[in-house]
ModelCIF file with pLDDT and N, C-alpha, C, O atoms, coordinates in Angstrom:
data_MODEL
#
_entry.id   MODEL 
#
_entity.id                         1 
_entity.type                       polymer 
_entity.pdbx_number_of_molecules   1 
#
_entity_poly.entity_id                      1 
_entity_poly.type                           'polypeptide(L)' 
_entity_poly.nstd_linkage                   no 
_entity_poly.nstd_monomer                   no 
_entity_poly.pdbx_seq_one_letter_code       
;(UNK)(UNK)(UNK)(UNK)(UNK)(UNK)(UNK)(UNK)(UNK)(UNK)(UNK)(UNK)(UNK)(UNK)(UNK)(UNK)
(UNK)(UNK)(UNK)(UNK)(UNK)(UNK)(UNK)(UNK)(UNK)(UNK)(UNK)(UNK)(UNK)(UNK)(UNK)(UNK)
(UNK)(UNK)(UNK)(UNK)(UNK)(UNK)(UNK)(UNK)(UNK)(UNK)(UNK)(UNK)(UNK)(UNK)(UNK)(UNK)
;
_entity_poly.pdbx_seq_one_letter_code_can   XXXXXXXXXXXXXXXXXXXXXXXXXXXXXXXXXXXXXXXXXXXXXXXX 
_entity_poly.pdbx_strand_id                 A 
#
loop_
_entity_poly_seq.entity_id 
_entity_poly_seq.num 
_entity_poly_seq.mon_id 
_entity_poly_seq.hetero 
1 1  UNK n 
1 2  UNK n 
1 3  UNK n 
1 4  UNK n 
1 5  UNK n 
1 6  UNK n 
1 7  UNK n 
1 8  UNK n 
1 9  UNK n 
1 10 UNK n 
1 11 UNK n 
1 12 UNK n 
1 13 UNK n 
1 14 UNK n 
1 15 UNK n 
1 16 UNK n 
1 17 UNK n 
1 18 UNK n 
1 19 UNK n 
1 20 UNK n 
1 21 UNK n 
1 22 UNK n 
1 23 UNK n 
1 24 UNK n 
1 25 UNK n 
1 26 UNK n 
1 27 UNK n 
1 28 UNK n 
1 29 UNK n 
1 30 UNK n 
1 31 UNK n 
1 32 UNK n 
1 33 UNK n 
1 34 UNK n 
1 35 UNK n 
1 36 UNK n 
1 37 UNK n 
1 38 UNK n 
1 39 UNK n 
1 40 UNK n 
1 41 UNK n 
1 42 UNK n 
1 43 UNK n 
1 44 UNK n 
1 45 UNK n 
1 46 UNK n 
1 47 UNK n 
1 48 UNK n 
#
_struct_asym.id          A 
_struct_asym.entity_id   1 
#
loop_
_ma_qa_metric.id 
_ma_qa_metric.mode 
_ma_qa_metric.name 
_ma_qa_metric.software_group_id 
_ma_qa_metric.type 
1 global pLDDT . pLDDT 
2 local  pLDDT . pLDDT 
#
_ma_qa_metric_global.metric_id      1 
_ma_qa_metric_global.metric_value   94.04 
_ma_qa_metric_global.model_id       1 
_ma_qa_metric_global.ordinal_id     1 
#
loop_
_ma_qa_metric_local.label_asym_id 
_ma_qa_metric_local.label_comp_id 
_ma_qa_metric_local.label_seq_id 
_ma_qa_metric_local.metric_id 
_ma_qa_metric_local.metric_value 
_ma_qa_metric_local.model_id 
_ma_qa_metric_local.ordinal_id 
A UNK 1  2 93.00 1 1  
A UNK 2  2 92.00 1 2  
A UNK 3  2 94.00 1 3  
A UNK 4  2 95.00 1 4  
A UNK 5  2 97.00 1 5  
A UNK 6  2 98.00 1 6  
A UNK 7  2 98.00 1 7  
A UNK 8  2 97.00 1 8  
A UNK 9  2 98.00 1 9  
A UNK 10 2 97.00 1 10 
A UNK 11 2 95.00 1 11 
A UNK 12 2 94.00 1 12 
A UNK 13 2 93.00 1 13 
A UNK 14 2 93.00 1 14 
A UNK 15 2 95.00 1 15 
A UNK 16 2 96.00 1 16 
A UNK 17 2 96.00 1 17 
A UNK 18 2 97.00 1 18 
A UNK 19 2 97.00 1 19 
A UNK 20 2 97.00 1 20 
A UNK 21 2 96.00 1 21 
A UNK 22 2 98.00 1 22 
A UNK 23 2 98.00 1 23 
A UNK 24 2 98.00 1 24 
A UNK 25 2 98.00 1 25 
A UNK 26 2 98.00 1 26 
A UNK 27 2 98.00 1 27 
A UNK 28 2 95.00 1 28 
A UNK 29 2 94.00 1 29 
A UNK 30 2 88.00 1 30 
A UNK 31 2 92.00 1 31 
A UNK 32 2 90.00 1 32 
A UNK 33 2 83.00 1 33 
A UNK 34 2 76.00 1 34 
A UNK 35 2 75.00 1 35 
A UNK 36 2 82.00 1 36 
A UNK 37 2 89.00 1 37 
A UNK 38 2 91.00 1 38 
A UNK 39 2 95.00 1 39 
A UNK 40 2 96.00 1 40 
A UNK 41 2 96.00 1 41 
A UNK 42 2 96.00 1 42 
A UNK 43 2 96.00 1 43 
A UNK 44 2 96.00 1 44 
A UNK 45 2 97.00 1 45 
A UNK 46 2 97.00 1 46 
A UNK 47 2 97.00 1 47 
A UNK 48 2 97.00 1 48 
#
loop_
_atom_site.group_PDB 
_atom_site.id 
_atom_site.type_symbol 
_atom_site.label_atom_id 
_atom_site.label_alt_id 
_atom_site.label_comp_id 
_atom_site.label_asym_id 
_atom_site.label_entity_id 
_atom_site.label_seq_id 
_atom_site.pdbx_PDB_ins_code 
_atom_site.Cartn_x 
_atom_site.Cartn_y 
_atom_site.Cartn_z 
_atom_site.occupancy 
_atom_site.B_iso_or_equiv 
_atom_site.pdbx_formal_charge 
_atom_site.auth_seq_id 
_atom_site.auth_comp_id 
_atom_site.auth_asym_id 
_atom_site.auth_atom_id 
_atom_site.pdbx_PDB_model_num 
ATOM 1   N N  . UNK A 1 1  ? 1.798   -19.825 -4.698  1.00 93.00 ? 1  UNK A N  1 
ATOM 2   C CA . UNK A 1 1  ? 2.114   -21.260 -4.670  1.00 93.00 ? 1  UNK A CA 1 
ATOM 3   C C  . UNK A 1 1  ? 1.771   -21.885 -3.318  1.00 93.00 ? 1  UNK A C  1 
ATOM 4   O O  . UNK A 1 1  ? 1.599   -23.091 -3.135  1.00 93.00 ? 1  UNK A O  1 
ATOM 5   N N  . UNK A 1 2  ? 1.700   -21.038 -2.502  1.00 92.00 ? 2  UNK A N  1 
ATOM 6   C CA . UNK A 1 2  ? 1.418   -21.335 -1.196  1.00 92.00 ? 2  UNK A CA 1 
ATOM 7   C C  . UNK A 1 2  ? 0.203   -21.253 -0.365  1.00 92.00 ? 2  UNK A C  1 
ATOM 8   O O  . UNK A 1 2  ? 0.026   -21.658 0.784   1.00 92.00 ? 2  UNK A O  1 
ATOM 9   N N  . UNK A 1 3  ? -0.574  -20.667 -1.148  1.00 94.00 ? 3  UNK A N  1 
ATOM 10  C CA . UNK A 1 3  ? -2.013  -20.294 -0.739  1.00 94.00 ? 3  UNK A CA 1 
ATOM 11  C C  . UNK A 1 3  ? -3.058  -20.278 -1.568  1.00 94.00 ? 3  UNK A C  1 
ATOM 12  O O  . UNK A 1 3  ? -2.847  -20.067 -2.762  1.00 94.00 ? 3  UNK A O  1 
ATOM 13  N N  . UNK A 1 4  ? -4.115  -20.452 -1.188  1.00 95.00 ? 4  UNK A N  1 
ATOM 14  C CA . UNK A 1 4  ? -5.136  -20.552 -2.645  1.00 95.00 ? 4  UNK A CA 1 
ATOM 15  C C  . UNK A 1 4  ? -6.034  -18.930 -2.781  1.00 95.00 ? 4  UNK A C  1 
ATOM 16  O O  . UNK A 1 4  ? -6.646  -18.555 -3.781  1.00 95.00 ? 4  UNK A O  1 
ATOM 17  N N  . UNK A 1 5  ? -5.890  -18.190 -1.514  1.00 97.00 ? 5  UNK A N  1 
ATOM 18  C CA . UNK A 1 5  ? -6.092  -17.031 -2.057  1.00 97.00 ? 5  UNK A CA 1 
ATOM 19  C C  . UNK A 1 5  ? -5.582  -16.301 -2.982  1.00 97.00 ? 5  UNK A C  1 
ATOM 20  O O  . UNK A 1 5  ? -4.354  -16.216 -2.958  1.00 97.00 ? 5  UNK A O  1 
ATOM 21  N N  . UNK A 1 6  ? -6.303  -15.572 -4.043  1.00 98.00 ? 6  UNK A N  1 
ATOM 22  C CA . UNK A 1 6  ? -5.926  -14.557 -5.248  1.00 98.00 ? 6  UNK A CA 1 
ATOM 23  C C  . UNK A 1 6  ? -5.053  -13.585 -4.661  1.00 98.00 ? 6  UNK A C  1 
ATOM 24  O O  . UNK A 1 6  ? -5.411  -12.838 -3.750  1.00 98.00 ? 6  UNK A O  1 
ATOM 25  N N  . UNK A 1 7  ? -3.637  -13.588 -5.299  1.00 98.00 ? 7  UNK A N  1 
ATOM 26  C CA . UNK A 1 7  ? -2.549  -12.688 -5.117  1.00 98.00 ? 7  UNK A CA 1 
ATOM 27  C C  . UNK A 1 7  ? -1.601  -11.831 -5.990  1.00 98.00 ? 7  UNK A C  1 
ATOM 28  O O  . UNK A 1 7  ? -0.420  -11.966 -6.312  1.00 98.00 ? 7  UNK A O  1 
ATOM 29  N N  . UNK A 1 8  ? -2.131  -11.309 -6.139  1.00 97.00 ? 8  UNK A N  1 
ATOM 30  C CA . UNK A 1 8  ? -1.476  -10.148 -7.771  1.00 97.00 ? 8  UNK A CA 1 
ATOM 31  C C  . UNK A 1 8  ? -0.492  -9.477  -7.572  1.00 97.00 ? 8  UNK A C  1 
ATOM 32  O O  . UNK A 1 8  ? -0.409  -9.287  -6.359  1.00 97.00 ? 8  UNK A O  1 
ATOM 33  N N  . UNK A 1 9  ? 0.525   -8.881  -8.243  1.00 98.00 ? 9  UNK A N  1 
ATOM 34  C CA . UNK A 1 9  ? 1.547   -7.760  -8.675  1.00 98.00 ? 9  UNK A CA 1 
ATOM 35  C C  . UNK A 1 9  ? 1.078   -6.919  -9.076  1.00 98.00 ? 9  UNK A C  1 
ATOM 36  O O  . UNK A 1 9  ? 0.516   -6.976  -10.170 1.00 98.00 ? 9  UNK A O  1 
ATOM 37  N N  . UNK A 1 10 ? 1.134   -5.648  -8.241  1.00 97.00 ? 10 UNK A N  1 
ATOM 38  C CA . UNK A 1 10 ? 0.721   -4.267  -9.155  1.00 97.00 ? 10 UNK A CA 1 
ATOM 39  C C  . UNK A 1 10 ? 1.569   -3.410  -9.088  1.00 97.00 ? 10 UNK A C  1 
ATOM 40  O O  . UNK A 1 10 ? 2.460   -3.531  -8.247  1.00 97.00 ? 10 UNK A O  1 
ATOM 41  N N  . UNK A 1 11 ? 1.536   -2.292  -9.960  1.00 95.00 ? 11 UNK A N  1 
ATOM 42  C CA . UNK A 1 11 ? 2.178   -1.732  -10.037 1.00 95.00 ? 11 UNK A CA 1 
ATOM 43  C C  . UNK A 1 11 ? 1.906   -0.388  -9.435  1.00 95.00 ? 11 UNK A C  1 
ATOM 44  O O  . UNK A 1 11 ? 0.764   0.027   -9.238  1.00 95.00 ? 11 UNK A O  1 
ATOM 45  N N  . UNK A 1 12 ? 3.376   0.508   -9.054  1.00 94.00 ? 12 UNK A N  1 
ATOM 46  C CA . UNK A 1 12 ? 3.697   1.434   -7.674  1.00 94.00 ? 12 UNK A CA 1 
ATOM 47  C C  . UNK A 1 12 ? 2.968   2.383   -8.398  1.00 94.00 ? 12 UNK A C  1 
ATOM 48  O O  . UNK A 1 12 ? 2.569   3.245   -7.615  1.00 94.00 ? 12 UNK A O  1 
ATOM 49  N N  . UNK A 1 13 ? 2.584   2.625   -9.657  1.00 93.00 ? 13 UNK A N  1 
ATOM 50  C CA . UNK A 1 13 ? 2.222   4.127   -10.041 1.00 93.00 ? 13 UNK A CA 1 
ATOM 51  C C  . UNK A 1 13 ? 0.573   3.895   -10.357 1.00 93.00 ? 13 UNK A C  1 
ATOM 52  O O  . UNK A 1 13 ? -0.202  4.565   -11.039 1.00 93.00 ? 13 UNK A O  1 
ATOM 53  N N  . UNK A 1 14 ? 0.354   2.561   -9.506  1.00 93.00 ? 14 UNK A N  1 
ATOM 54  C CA . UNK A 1 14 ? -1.423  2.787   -9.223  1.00 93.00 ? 14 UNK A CA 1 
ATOM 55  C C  . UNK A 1 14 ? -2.280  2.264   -7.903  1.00 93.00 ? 14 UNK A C  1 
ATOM 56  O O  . UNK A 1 14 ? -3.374  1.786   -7.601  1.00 93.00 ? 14 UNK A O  1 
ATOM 57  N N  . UNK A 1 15 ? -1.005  2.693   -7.322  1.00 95.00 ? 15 UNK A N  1 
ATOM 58  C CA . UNK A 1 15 ? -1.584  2.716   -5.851  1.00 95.00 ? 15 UNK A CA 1 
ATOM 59  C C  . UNK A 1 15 ? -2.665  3.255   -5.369  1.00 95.00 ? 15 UNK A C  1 
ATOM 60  O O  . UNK A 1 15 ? -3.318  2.890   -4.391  1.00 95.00 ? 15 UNK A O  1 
ATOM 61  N N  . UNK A 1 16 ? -2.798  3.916   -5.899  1.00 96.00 ? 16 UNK A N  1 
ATOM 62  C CA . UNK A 1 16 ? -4.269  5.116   -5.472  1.00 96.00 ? 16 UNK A CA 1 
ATOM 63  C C  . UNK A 1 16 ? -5.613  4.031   -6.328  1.00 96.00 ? 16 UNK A C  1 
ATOM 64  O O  . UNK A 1 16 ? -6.764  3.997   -5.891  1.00 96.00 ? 16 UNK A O  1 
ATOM 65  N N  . UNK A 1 17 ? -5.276  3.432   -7.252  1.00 96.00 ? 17 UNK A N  1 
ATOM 66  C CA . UNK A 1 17 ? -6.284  2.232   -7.989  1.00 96.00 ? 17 UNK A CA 1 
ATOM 67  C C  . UNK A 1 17 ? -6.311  0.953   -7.038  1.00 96.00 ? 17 UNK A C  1 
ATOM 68  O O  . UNK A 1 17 ? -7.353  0.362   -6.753  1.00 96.00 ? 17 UNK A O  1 
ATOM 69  N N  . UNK A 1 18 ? -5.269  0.657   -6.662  1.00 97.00 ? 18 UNK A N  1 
ATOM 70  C CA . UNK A 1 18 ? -5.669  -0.763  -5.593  1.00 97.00 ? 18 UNK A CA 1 
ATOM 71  C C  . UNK A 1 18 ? -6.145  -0.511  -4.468  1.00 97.00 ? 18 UNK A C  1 
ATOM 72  O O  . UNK A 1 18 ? -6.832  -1.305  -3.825  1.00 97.00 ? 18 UNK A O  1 
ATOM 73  N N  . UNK A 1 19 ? -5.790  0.779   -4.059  1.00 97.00 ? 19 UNK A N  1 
ATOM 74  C CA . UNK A 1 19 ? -6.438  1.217   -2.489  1.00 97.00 ? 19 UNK A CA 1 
ATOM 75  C C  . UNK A 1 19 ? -7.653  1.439   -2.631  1.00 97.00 ? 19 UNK A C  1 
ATOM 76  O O  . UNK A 1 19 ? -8.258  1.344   -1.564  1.00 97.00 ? 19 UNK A O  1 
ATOM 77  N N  . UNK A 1 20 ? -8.518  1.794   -3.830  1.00 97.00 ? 20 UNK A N  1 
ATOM 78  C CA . UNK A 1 20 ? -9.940  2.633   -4.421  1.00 97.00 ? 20 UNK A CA 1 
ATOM 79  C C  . UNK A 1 20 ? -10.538 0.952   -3.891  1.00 97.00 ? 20 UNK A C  1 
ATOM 80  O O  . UNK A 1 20 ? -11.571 0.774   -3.246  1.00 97.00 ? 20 UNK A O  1 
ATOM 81  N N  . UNK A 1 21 ? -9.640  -0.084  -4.333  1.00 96.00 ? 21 UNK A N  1 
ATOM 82  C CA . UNK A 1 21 ? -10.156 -1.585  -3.892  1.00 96.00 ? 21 UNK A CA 1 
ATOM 83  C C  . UNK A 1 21 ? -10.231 -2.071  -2.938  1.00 96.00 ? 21 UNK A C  1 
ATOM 84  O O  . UNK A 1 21 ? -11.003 -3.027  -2.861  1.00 96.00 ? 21 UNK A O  1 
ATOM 85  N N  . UNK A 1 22 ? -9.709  -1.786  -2.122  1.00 98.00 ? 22 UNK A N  1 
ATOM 86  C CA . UNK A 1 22 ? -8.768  -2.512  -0.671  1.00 98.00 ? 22 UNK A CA 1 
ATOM 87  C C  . UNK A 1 22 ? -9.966  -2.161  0.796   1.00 98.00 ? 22 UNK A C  1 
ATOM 88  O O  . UNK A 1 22 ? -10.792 -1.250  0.736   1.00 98.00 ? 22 UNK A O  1 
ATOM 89  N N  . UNK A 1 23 ? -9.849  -2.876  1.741   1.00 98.00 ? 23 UNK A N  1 
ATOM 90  C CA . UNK A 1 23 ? -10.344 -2.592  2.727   1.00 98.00 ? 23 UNK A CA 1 
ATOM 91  C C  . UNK A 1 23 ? -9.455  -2.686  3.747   1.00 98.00 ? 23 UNK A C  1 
ATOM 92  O O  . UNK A 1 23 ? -9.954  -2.562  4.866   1.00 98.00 ? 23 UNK A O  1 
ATOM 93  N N  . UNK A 1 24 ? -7.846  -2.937  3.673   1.00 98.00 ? 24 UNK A N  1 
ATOM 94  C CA . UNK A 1 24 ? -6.632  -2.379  4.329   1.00 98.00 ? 24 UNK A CA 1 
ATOM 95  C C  . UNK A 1 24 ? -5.491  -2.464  3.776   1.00 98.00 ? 24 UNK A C  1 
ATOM 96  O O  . UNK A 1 24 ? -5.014  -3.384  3.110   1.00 98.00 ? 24 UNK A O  1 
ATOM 97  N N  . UNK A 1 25 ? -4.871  -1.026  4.204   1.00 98.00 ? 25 UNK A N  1 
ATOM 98  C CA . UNK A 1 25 ? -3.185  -1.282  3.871   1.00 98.00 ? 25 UNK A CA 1 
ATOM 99  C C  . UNK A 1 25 ? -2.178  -1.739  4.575   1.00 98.00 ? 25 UNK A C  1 
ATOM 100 O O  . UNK A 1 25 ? -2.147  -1.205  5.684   1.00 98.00 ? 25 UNK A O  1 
ATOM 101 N N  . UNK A 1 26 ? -1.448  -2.404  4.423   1.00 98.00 ? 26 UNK A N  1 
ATOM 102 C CA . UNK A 1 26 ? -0.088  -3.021  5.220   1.00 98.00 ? 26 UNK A CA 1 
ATOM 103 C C  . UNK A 1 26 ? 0.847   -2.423  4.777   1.00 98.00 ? 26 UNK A C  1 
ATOM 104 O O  . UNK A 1 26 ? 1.182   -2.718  3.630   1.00 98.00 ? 26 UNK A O  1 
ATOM 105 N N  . UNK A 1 27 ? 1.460   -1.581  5.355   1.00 98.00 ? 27 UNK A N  1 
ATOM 106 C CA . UNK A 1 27 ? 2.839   -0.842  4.764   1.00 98.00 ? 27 UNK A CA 1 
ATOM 107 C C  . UNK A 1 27 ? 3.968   -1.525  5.383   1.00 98.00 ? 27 UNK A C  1 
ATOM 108 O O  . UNK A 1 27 ? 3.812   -1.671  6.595   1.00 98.00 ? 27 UNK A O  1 
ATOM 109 N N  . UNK A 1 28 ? 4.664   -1.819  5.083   1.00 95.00 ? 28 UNK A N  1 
ATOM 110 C CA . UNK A 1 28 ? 6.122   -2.737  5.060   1.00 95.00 ? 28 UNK A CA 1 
ATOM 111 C C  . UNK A 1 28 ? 7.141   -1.922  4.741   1.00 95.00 ? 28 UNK A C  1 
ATOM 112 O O  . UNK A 1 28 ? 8.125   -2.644  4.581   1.00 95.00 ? 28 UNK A O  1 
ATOM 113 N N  . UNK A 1 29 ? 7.377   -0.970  4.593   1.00 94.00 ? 29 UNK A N  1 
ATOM 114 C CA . UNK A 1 29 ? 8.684   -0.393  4.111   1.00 94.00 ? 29 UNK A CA 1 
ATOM 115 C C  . UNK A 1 29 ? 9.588   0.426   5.038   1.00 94.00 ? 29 UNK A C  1 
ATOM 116 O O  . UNK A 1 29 ? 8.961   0.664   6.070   1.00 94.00 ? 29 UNK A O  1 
ATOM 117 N N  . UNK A 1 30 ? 10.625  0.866   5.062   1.00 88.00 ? 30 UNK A N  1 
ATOM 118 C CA . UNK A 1 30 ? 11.080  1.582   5.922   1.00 88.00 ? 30 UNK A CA 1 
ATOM 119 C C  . UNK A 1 30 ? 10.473  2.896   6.061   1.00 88.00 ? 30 UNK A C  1 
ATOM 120 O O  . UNK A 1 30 ? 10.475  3.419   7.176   1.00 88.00 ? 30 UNK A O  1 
ATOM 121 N N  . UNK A 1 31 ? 10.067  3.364   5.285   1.00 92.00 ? 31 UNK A N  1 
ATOM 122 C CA . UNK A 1 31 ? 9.394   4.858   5.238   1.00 92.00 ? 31 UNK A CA 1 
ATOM 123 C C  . UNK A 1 31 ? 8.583   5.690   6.687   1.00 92.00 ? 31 UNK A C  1 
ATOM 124 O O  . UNK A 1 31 ? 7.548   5.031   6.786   1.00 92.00 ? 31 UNK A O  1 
ATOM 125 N N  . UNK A 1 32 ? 8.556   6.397   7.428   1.00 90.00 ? 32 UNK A N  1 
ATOM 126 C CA . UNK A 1 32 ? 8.446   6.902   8.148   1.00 90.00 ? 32 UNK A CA 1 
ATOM 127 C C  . UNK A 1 32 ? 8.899   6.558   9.396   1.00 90.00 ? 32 UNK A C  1 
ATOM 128 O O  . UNK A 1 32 ? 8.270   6.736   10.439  1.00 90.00 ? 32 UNK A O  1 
ATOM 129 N N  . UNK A 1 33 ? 10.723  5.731   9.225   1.00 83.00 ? 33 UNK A N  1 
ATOM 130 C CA . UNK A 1 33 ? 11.567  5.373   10.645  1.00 83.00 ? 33 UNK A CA 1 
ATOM 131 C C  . UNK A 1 33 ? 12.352  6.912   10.063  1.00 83.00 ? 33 UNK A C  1 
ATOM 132 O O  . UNK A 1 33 ? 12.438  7.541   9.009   1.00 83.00 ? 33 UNK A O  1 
ATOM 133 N N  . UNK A 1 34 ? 12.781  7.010   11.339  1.00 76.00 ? 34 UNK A N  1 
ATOM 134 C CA . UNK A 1 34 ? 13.455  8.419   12.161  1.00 76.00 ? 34 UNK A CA 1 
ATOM 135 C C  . UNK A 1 34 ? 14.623  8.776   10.839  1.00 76.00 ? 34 UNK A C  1 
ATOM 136 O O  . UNK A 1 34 ? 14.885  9.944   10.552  1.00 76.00 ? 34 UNK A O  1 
ATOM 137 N N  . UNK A 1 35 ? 15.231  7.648   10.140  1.00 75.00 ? 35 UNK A N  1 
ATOM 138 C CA . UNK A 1 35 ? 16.149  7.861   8.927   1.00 75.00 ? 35 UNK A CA 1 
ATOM 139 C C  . UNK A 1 35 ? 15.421  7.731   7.645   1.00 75.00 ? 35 UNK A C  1 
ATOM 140 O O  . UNK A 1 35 ? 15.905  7.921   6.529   1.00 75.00 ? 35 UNK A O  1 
ATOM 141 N N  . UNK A 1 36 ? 14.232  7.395   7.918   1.00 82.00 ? 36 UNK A N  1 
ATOM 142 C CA . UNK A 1 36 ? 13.368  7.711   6.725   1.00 82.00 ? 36 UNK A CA 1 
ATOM 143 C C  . UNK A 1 36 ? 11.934  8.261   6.477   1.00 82.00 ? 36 UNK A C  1 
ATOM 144 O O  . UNK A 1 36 ? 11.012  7.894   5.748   1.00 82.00 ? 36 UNK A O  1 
ATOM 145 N N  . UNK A 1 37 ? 12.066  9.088   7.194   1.00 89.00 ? 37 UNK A N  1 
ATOM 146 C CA . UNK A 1 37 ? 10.826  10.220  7.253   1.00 89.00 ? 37 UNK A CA 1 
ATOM 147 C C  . UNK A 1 37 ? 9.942   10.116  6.165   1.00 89.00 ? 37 UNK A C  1 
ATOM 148 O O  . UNK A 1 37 ? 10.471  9.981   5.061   1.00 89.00 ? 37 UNK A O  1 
ATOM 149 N N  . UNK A 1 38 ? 8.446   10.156  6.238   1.00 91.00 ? 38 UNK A N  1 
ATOM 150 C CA . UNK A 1 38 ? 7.731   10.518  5.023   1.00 91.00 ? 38 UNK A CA 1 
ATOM 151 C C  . UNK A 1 38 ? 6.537   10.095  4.996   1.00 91.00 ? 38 UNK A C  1 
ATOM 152 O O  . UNK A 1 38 ? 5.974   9.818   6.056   1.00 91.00 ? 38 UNK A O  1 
ATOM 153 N N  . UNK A 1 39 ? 5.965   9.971   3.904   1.00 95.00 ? 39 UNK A N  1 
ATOM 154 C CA . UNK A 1 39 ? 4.489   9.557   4.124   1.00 95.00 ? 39 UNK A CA 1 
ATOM 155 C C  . UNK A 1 39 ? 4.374   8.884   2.651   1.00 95.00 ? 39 UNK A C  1 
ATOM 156 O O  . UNK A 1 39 ? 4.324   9.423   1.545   1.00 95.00 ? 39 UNK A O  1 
ATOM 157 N N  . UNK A 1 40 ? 4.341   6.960   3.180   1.00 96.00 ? 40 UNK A N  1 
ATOM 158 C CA . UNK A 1 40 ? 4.876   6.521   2.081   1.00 96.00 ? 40 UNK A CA 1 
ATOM 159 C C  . UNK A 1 40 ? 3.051   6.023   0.582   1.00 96.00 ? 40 UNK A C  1 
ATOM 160 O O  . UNK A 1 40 ? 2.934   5.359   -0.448  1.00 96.00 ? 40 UNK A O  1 
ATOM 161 N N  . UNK A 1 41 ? 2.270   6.746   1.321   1.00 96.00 ? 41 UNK A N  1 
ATOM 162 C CA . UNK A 1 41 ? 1.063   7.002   0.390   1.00 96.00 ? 41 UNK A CA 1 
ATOM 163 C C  . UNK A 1 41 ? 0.594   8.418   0.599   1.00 96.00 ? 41 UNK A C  1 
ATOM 164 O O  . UNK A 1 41 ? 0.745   8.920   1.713   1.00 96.00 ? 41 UNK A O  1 
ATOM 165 N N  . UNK A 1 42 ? -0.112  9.290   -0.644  1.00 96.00 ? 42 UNK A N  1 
ATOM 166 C CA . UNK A 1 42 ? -0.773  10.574  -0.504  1.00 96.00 ? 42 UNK A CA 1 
ATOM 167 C C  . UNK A 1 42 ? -2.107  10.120  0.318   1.00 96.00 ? 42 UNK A C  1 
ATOM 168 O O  . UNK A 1 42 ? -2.870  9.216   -0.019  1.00 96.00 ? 42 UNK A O  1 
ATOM 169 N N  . UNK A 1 43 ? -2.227  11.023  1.575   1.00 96.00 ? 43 UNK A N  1 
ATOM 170 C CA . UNK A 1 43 ? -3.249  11.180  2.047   1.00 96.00 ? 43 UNK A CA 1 
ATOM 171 C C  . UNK A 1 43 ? -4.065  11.230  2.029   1.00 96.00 ? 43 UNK A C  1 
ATOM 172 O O  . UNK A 1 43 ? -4.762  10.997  3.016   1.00 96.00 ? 43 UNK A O  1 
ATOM 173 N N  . UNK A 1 44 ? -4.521  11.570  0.878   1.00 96.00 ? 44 UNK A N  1 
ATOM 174 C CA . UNK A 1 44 ? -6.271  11.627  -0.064  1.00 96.00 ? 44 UNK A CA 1 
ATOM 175 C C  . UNK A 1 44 ? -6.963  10.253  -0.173  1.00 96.00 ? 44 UNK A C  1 
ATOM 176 O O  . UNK A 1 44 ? -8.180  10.075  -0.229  1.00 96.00 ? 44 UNK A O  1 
ATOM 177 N N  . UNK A 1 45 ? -5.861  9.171   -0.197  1.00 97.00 ? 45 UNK A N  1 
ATOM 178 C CA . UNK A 1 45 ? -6.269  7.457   -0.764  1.00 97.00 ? 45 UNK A CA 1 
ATOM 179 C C  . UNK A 1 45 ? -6.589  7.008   0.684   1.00 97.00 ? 45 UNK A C  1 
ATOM 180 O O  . UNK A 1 45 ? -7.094  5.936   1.018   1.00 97.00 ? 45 UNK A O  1 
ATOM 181 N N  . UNK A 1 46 ? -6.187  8.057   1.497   1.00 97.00 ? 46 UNK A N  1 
ATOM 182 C CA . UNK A 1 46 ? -6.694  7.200   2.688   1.00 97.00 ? 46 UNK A CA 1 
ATOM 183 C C  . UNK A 1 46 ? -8.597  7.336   3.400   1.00 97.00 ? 46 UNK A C  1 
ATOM 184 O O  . UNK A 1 46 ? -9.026  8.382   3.888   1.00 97.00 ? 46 UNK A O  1 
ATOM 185 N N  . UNK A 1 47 ? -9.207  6.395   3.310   1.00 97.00 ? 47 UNK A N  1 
ATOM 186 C CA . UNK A 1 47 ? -10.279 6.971   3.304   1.00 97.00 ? 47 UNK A CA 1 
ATOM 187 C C  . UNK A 1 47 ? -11.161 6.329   4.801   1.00 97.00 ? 47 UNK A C  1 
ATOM 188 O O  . UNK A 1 47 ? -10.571 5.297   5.116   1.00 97.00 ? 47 UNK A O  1 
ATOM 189 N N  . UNK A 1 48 ? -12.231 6.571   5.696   1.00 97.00 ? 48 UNK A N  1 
ATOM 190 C CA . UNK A 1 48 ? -12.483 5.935   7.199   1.00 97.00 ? 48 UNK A CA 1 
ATOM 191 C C  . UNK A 1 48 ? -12.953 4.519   7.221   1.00 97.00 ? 48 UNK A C  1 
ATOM 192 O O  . UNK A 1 48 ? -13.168 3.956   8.294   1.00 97.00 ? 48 UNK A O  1 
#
């Protein structure tokens, strides 16, 4: 509503499909602070 760039909803169990698209990720989540350890995408989707 706020922008005229194309902005979609996808869904978490095809992440590895929007990243195959993407030319960057923005991770936003708490996931890898000191109380939440982890690696909040598989490593393979990450590509140079």
């Amino acid at each position: 509503r706020r922008h005229s760039t194309p902005v979609r909803a996808r869904s978490a169990d095809g992440i590895a499909d929007v990243l195959a698209e993407a030319d960057g990720l923005a991770h936003c989540t708490p996931t890898g602070m000191r109380e939440h350890p982890g690696l909040p995408v598989a490593a393979d989707v990450l590509r140079p």
